[in-house]
Protein backbone atom coordinates (compact mmCIF):
# COMPACT_ATOMS: atom_id res chain seq x y z
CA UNK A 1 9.67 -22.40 6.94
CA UNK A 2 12.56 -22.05 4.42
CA UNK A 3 15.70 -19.91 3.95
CA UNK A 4 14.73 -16.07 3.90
CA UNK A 5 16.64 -12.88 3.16
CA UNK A 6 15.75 -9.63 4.12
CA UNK A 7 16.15 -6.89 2.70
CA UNK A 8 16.27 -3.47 5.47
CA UNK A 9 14.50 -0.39 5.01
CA UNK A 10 16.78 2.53 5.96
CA UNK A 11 15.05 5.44 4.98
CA UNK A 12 12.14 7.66 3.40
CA UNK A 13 14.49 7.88 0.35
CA UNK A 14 15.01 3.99 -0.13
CA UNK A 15 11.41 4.03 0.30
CA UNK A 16 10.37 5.69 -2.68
CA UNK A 17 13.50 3.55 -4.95
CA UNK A 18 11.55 0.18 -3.48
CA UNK A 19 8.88 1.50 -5.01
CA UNK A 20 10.40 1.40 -8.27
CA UNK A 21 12.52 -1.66 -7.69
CA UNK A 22 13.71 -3.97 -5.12
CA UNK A 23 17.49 -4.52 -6.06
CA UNK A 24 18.41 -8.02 -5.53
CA UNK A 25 21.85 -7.26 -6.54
CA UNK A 26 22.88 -8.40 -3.02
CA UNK A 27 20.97 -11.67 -2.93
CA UNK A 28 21.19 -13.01 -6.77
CA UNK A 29 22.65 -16.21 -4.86
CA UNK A 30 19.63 -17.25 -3.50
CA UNK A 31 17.37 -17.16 -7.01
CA UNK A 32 18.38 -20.02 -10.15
CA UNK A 33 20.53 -18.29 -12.59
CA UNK A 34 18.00 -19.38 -15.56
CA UNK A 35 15.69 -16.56 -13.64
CA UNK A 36 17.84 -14.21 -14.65
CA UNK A 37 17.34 -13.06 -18.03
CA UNK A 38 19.68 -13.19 -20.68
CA UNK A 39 21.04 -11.67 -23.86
CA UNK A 40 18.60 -14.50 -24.95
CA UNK A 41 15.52 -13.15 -23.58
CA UNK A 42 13.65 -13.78 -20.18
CA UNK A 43 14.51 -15.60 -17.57
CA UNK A 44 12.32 -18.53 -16.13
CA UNK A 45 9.72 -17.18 -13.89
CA UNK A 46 9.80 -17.29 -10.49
CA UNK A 47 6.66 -17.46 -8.48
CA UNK A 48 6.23 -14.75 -5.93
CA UNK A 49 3.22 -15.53 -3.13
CA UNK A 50 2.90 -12.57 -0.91
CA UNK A 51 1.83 -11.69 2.46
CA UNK A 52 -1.23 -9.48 1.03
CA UNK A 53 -3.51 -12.98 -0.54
CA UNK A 54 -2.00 -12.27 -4.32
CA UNK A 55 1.05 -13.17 -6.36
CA UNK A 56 2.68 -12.27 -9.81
CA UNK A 57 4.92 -14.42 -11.65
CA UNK A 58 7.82 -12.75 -13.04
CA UNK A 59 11.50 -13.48 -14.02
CA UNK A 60 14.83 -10.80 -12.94
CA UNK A 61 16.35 -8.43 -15.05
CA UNK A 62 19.61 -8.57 -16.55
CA UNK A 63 21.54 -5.36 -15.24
CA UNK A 64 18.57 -4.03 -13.32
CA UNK A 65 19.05 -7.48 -10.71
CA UNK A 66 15.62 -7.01 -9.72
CA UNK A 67 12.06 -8.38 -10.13
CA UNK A 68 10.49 -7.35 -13.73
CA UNK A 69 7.09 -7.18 -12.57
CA UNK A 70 7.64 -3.66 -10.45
CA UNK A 71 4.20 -2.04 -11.67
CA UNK A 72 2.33 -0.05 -9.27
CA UNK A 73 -0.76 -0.65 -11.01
CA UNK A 74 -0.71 -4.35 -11.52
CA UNK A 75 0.41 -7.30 -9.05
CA UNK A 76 4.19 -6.49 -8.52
CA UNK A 77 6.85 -5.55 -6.53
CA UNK A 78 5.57 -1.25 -7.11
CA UNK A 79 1.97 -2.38 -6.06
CA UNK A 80 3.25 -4.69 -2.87
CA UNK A 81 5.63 -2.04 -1.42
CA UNK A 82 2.30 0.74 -1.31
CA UNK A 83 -0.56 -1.55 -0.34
CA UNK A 84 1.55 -3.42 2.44
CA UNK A 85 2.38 0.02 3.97
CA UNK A 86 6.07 -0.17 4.09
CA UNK A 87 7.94 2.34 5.83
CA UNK A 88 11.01 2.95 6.83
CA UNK A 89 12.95 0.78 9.72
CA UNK A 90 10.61 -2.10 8.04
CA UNK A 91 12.32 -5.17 6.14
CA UNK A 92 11.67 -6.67 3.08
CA UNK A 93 11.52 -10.53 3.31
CA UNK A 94 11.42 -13.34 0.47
CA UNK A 95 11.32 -16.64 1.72
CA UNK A 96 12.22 -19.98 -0.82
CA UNK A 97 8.92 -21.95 -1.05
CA UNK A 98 10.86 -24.07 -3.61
CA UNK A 99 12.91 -23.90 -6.60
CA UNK A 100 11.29 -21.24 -8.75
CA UNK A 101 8.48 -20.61 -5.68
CA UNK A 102 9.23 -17.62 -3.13
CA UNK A 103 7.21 -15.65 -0.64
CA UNK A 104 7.65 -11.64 -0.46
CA UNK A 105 6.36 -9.97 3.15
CA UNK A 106 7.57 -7.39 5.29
CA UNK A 107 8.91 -7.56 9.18
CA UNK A 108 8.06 -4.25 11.47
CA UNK A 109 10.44 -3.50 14.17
């Protein structure tokens, strides 16, 4: 298993923001700085397995510090937070698979 950071769920209101992005403000650290996209254009993608069989690749956005691909529609961060049924007092997880390779899941209490 590698290094993980989690990310808690506090309330209904965070909720609904997760579904529009997961800020990684707080956990750039753990991600390449070439993932994070420049005044030069995107970032290197970043490989994100996840806990429901599917995964998106995607790169993070300059200012927004979170994952680009948030769609609910498509494979994203959006379409992961409503089909794995987070709620709040949950945590979001990414675990490093590798360099530019990460798993996203969720923990209940």
């Amino acid at each position: 298993m590698g290094d993980i950071r989690k990310i808690p769920v506090k309330s209904q209101e965070e909720l609904w923001f997760f579904e529009k992005q997961i800020n990684l403000f707080d956990i750039l650290d753990f991600f390449p700085s070439d993932a994070i996209a420049s005044e030069q254009g995107e970032g290197k993608k970043l490989l994100i397995e996840t806990d429901l069989g599917w995964s998106f690749e995607t790169d993070i956005e300059k200012g927004k510090f979170c994952f680009r691909k948030k769609s609910k529609s498509m494979h994203g961060t959006g379409k992961w937070v409503i089909e794995s049924g987070l709620k709040p007092g949950d945590t979001i997880c990414i675990e490093k698979l590798g360099d530019y390779h990460y798993k996203l899941f969720k923990s209940s209490s």
